[in-house]
C-alpha atoms as a PDB file:
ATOM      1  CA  UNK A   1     -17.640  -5.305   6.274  1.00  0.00           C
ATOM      2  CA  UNK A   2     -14.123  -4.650   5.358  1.00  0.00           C
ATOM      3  CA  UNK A   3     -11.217  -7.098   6.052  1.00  0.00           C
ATOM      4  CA  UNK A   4      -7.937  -5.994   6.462  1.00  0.00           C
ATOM      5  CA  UNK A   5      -5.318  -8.605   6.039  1.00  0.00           C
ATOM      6  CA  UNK A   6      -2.445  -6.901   7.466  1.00  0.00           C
ATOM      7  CA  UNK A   7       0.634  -7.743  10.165  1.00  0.00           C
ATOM      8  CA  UNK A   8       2.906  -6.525   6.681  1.00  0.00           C
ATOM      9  CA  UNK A   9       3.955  -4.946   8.973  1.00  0.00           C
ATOM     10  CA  UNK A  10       1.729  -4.279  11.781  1.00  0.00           C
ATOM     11  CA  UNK A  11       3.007  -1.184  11.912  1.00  0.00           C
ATOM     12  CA  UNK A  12       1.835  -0.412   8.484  1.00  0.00           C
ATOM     13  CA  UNK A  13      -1.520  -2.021   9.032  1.00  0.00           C
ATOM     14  CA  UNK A  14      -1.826   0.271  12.165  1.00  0.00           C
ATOM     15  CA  UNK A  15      -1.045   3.140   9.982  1.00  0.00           C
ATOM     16  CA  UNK A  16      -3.696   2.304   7.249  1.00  0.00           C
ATOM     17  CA  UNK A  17      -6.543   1.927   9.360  1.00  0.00           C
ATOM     18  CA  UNK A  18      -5.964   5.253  10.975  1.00  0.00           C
ATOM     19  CA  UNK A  19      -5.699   6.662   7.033  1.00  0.00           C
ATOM     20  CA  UNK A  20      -8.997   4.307   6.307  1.00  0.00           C
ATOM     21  CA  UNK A  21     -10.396   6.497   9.647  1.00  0.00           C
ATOM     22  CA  UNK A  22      -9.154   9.938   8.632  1.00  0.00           C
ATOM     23  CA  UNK A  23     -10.391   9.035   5.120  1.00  0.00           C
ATOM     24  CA  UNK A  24     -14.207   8.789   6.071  1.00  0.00           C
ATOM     25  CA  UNK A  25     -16.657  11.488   5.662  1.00  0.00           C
ATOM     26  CA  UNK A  26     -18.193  10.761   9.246  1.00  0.00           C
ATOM     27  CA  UNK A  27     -20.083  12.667  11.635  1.00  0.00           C
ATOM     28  CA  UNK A  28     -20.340  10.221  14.491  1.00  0.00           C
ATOM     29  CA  UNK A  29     -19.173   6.587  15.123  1.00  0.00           C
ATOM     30  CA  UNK A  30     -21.812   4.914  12.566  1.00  0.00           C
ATOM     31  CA  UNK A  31     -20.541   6.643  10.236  1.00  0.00           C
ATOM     32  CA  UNK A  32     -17.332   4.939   9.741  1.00  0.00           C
ATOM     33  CA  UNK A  33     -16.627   1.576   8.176  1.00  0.00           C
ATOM     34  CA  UNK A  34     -17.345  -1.669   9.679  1.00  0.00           C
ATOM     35  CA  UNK A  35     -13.517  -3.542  10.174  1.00  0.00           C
ATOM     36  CA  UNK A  36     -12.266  -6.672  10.643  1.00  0.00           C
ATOM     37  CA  UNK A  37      -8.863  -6.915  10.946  1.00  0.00           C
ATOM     38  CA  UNK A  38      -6.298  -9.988  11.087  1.00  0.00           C
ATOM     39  CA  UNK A  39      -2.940  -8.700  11.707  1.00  0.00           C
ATOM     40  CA  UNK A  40      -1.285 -12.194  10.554  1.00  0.00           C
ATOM     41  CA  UNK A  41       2.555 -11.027  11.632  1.00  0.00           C
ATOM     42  CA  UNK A  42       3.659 -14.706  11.268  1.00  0.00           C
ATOM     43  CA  UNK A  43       3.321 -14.283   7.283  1.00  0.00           C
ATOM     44  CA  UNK A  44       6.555 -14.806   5.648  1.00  0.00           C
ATOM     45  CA  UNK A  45       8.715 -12.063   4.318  1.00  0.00           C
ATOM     46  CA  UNK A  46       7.284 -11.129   1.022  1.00  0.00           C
ATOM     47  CA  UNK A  47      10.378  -9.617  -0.564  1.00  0.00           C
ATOM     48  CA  UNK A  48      12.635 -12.377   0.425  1.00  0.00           C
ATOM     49  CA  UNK A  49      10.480 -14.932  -0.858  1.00  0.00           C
ATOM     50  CA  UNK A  50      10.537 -13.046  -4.395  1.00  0.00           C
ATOM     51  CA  UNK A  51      14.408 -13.059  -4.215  1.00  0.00           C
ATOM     52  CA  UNK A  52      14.478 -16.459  -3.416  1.00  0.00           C
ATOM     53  CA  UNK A  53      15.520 -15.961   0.021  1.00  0.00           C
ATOM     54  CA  UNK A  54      12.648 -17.553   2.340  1.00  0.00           C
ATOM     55  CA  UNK A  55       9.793 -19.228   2.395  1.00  0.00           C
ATOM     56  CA  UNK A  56       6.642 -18.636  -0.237  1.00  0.00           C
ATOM     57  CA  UNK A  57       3.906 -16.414   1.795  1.00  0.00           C
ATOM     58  CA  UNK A  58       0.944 -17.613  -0.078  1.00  0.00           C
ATOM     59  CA  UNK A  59      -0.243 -19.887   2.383  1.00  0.00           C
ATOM     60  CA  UNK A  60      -0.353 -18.125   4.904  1.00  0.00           C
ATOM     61  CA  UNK A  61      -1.840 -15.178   3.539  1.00  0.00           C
ATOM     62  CA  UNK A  62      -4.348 -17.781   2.145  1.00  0.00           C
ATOM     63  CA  UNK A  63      -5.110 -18.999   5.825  1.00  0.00           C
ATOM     64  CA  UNK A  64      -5.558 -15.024   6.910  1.00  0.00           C
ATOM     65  CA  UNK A  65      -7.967 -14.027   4.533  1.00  0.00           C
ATOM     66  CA  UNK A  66     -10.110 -17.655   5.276  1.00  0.00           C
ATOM     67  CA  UNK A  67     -10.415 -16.055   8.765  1.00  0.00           C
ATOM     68  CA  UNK A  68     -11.831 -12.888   7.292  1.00  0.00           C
ATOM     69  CA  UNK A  69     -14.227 -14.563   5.080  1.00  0.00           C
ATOM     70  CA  UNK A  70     -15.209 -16.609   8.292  1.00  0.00           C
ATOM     71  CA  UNK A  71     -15.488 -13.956  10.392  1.00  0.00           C
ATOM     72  CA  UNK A  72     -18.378 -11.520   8.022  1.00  0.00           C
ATOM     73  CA  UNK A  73     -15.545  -9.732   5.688  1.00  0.00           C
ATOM     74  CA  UNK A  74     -17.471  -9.116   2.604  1.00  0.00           C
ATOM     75  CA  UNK A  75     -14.486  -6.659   1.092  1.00  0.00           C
ATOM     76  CA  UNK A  76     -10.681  -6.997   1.213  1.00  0.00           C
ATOM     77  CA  UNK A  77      -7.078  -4.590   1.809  1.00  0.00           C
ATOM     78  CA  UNK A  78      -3.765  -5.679   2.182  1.00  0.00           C
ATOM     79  CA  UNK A  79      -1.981  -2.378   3.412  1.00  0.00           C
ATOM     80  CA  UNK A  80       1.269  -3.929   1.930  1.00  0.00           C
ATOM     81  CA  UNK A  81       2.881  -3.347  -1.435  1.00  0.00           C
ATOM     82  CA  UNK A  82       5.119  -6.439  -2.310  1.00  0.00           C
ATOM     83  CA  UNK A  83       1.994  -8.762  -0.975  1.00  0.00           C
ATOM     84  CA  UNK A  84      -0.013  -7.630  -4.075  1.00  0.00           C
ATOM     85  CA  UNK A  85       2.549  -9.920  -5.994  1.00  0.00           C
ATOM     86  CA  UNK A  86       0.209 -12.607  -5.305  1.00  0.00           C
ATOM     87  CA  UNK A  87      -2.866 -10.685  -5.644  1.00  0.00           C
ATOM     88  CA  UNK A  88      -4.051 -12.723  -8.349  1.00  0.00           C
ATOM     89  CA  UNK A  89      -3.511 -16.261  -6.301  1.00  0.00           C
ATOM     90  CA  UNK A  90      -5.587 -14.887  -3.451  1.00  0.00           C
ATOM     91  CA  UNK A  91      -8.335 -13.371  -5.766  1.00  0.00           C
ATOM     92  CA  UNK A  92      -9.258 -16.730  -7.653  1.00  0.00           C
ATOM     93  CA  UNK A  93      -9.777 -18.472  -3.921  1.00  0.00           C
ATOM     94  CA  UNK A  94     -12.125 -16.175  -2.934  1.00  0.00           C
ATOM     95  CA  UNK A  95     -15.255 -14.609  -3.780  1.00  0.00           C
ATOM     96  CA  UNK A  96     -14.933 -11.370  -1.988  1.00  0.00           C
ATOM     97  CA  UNK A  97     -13.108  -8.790  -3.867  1.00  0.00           C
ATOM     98  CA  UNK A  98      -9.904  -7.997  -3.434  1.00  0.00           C
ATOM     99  CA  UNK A  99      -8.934  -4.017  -3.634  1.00  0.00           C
ATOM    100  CA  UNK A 100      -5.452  -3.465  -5.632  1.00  0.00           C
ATOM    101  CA  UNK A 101      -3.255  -1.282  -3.843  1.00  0.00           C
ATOM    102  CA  UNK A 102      -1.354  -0.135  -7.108  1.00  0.00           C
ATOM    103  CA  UNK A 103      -4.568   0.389  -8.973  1.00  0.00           C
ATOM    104  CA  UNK A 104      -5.458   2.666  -6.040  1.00  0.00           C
ATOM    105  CA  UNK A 105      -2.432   4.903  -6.905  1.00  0.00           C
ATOM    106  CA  UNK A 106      -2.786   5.008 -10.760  1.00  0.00           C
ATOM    107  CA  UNK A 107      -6.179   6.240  -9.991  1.00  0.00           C
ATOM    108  CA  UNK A 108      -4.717   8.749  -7.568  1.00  0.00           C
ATOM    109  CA  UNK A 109      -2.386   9.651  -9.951  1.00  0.00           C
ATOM    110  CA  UNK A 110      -4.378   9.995 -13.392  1.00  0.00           C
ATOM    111  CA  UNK A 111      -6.891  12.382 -11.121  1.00  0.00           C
ATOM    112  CA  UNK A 112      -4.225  14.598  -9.959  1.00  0.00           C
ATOM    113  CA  UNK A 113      -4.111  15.912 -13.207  1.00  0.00           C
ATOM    114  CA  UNK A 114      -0.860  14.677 -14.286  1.00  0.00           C
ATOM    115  CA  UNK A 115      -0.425  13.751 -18.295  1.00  0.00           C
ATOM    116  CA  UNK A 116       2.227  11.152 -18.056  1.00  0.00           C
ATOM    117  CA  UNK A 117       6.174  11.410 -17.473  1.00  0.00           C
ATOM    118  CA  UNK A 118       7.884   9.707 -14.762  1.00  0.00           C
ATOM    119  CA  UNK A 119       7.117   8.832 -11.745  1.00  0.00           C
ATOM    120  CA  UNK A 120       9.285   7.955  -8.711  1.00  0.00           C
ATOM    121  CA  UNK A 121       9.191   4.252  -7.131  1.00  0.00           C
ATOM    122  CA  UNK A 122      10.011   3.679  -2.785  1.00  0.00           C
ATOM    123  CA  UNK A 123       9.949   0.040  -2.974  1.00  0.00           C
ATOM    124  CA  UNK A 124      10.799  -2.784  -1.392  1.00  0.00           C
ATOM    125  CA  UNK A 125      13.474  -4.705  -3.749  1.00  0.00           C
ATOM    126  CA  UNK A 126      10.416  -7.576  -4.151  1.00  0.00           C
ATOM    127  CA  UNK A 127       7.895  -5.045  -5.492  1.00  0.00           C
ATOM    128  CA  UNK A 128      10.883  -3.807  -7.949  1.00  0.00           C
ATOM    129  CA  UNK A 129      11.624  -6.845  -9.177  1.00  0.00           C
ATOM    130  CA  UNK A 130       8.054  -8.008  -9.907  1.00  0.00           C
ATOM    131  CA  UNK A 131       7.712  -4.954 -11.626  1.00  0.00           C
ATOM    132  CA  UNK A 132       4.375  -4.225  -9.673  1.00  0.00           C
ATOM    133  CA  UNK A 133       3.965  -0.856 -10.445  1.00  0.00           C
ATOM    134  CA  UNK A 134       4.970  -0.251 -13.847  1.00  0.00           C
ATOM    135  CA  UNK A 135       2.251  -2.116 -16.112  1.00  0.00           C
ATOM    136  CA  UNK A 136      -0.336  -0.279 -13.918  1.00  0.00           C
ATOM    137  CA  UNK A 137       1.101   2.895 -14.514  1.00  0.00           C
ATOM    138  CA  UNK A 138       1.892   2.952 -17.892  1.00  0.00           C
ATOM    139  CA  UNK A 139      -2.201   2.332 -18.489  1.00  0.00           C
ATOM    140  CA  UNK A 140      -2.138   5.912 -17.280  1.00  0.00           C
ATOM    141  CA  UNK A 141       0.856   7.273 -19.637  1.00  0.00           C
ATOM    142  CA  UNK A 142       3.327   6.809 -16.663  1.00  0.00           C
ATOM    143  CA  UNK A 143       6.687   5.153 -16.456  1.00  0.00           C
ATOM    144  CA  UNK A 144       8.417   4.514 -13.320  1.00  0.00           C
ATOM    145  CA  UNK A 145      12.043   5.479 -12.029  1.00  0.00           C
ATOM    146  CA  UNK A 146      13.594   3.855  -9.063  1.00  0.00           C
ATOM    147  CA  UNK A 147      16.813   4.992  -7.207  1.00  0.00           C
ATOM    148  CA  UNK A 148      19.995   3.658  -8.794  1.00  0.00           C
ATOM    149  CA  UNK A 149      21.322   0.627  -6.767  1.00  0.00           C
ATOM    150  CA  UNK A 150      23.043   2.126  -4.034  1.00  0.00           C
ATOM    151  CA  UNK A 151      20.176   4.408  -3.339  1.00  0.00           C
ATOM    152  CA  UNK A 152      17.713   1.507  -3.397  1.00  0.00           C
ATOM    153  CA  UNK A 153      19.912  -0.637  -1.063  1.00  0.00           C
ATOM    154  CA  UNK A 154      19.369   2.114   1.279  1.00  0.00           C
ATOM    155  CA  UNK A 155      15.636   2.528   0.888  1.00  0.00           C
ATOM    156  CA  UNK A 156      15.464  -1.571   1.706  1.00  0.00           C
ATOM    157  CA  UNK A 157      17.923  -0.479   4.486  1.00  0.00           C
ATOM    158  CA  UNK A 158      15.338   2.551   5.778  1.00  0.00           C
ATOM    159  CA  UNK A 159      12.264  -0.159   5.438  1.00  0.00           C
ATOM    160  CA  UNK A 160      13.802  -2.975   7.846  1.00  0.00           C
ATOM    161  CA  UNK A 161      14.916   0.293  10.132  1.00  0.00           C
ATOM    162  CA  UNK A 162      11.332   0.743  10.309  1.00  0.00           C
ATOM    163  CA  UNK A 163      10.441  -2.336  10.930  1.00  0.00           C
ATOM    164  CA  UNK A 164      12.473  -2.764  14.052  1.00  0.00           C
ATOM    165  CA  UNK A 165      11.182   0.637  15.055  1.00  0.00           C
ATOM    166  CA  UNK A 166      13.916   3.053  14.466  1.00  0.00           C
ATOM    167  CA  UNK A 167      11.793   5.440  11.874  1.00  0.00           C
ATOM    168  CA  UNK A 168      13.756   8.899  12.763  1.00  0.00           C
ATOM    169  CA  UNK A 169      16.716   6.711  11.060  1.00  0.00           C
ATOM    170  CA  UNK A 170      14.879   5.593   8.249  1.00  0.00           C
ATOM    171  CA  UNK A 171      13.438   9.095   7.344  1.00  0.00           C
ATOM    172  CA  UNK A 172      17.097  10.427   6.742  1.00  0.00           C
ATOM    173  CA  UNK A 173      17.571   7.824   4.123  1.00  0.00           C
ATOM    174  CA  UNK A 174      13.981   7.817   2.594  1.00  0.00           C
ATOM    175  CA  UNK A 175      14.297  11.797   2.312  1.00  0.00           C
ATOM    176  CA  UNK A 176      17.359  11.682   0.424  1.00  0.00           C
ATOM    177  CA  UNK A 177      16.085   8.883  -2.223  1.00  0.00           C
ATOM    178  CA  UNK A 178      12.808  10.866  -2.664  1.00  0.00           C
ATOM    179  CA  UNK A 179      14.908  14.182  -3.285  1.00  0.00           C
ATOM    180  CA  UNK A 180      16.996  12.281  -5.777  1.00  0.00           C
ATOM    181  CA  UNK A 181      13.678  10.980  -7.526  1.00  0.00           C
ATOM    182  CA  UNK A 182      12.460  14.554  -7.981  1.00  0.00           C
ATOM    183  CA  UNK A 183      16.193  15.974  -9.133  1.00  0.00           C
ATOM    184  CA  UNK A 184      15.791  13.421 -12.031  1.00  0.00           C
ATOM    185  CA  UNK A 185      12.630  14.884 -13.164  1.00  0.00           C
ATOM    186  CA  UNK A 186      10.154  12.680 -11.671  1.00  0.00           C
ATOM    187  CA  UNK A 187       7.085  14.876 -11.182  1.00  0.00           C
ATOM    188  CA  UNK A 188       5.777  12.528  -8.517  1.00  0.00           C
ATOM    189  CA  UNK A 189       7.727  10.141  -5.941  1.00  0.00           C
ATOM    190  CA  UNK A 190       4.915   7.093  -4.953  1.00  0.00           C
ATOM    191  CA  UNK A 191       5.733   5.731  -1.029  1.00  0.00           C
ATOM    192  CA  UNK A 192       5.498   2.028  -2.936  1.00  0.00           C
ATOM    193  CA  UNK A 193       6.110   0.206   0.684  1.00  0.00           C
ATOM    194  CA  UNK A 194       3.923   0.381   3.882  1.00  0.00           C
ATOM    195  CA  UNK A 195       6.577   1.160   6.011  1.00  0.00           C
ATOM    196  CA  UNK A 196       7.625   4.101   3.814  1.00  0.00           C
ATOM    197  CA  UNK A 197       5.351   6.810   4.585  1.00  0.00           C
ATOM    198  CA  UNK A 198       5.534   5.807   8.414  1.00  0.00           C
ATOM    199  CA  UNK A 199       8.827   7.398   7.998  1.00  0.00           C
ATOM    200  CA  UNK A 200       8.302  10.369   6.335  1.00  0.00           C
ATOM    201  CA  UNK A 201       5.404  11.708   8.122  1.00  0.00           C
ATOM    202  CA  UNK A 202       6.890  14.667   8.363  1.00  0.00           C
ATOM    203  CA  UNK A 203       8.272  16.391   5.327  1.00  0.00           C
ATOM    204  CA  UNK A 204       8.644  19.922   4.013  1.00  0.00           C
ATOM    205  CA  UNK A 205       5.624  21.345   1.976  1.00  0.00           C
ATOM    206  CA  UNK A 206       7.998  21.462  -0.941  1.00  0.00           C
ATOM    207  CA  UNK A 207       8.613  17.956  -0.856  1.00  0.00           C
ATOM    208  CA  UNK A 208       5.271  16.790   0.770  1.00  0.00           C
ATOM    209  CA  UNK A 209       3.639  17.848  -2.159  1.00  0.00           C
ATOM    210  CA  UNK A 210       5.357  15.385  -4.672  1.00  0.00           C
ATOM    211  CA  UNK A 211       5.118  12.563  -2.450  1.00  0.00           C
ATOM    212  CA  UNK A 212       2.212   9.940  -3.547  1.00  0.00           C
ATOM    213  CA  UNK A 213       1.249   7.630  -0.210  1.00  0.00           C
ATOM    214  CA  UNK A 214      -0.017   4.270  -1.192  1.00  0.00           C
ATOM    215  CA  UNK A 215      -1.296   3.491   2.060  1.00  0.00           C
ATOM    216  CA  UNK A 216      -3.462   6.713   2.151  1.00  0.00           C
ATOM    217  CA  UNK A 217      -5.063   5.591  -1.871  1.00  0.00           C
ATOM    218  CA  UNK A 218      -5.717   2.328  -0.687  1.00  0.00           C
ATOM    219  CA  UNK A 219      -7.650   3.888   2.136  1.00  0.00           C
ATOM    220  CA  UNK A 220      -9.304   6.040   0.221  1.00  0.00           C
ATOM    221  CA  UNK A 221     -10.198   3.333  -2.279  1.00  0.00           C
ATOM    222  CA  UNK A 222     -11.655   1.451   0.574  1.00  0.00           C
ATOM    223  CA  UNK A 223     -14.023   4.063   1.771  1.00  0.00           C
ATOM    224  CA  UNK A 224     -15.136   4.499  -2.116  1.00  0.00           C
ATOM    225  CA  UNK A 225     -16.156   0.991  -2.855  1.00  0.00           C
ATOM    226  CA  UNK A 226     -17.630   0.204   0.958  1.00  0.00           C
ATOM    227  CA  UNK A 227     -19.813   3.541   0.852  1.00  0.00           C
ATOM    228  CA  UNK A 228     -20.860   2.191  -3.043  1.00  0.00           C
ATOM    229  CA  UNK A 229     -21.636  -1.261  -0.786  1.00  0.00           C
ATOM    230  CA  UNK A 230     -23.936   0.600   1.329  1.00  0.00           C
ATOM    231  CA  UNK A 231     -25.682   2.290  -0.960  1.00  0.00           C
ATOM    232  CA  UNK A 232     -26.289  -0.558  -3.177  1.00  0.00           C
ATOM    233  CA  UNK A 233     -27.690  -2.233  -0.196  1.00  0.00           C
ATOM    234  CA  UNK A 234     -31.813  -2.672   0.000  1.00  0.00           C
ATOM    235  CA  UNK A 235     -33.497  -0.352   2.384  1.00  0.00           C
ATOM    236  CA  UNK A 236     -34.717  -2.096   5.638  1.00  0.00           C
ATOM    237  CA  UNK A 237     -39.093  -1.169   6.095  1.00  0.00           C
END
């Protein structure tokens, strides 16, 4: 049973379990994944905690993923970026495991047949300055590039525009900062927030191509490890 501890935004959470869906080799409703899903809006900002700006979210995410365990989750995804900050914290209270959203992508990325070079970063300002992303990467050969400040004070812009549901906005600005990405040679631009590739849905093949969605390798991470569950499980006489 998979637990999703989402509400980062709900939005985003809504958006990864129809990935998680699309994802699925399925013929017929068994076929997809068993879900719980807690949708725990009231967590605290995660980026403004990082910059010192609000409360710390561990608690609370704490509290959401006891209600998973409760409830039968034997697996867990947080479709949100800057929440894996604290990935660790959550992981030592629990004995479920714990899927890494960035480890998701490096996977994503080392299979696409890339050998290294740069790599483009849509993040929230948290998930920059934690430096999420680039230890994970570099595993892989890969360094990360993120827009220069006024282009990532827009991209924090575009992610609280989706937020408050204005995503034609935010795609203008997101578009722009992944077209900068690729003019300074990044070979691949990740979506590093939730809210990012709600935005840019949409996109030219040209660009589409480059673009990396984190939401859509967590998915697909998901559907690897639960369909491993399954098969690991004893057959039934």
């Amino acid at each position: 049973m998979l637990g999703v501890l989402g509400g980062m935004g709900p939005l985003a959470t809504a958006d990864f379990l129809a990935k998680l869906v699309r994802a699925t080799p399925a013929r017929r409703d068994q076929d997809h994944i068993p879900t719980l899903v807690c949708s725990a809006a009231d967590i605290p900002d995660r980026a403004s905690a990082i910059l010192g700006r609000g409360p710390d979210p561990l608690p609370a995410m704490r509290a959401a993923l006891a209600r998973l365990e409760a409830a039968g989750a034997t697996r867990i995804a947080i479709p949100c970026n800057t929440a894996h900050h604290w990935h660790a914290a959550l992981q030592v209270g629990t004995a479920l495991p714990i899927l890494h959203i960035v480890d998701a992508v490096a996977d994503d990325l080392a299979g696409s047949g890339l050998a290294g070079g740069p790599i483009g970063l849509l993040a929230s300002a948290g998930t920059l300055r934690v430096g999420l992303y680039p230890e994970r990467l570099a595993r892989h050969g890969f360094t990360g590039l993120s827009p220069d400040p006024d282009g990532q004070d827009a991209v924090v812009a575009a992610i609280d525009l989706v937020k408050a549901g204005r995503v034609a906005e935010a795609a203008l600005i997101l578009e722009a900062q992944a077209r900068a990405l690729v003019a300074a040679g990044c070979r691949r631009v990740v979506m590093a927030c939730t809210e990012i590739p709600v935005a840019l849905s949409a996109l030219d093949d040209e660009l589409a191509g480059v673009m990396v969605d984190a939401t859509e390798s967590l998915a697909r991470a998901c559907v690897a490890a639960c369909r491993a569950d399954a098969a690991a499980l004893p057959l039934v006489a």
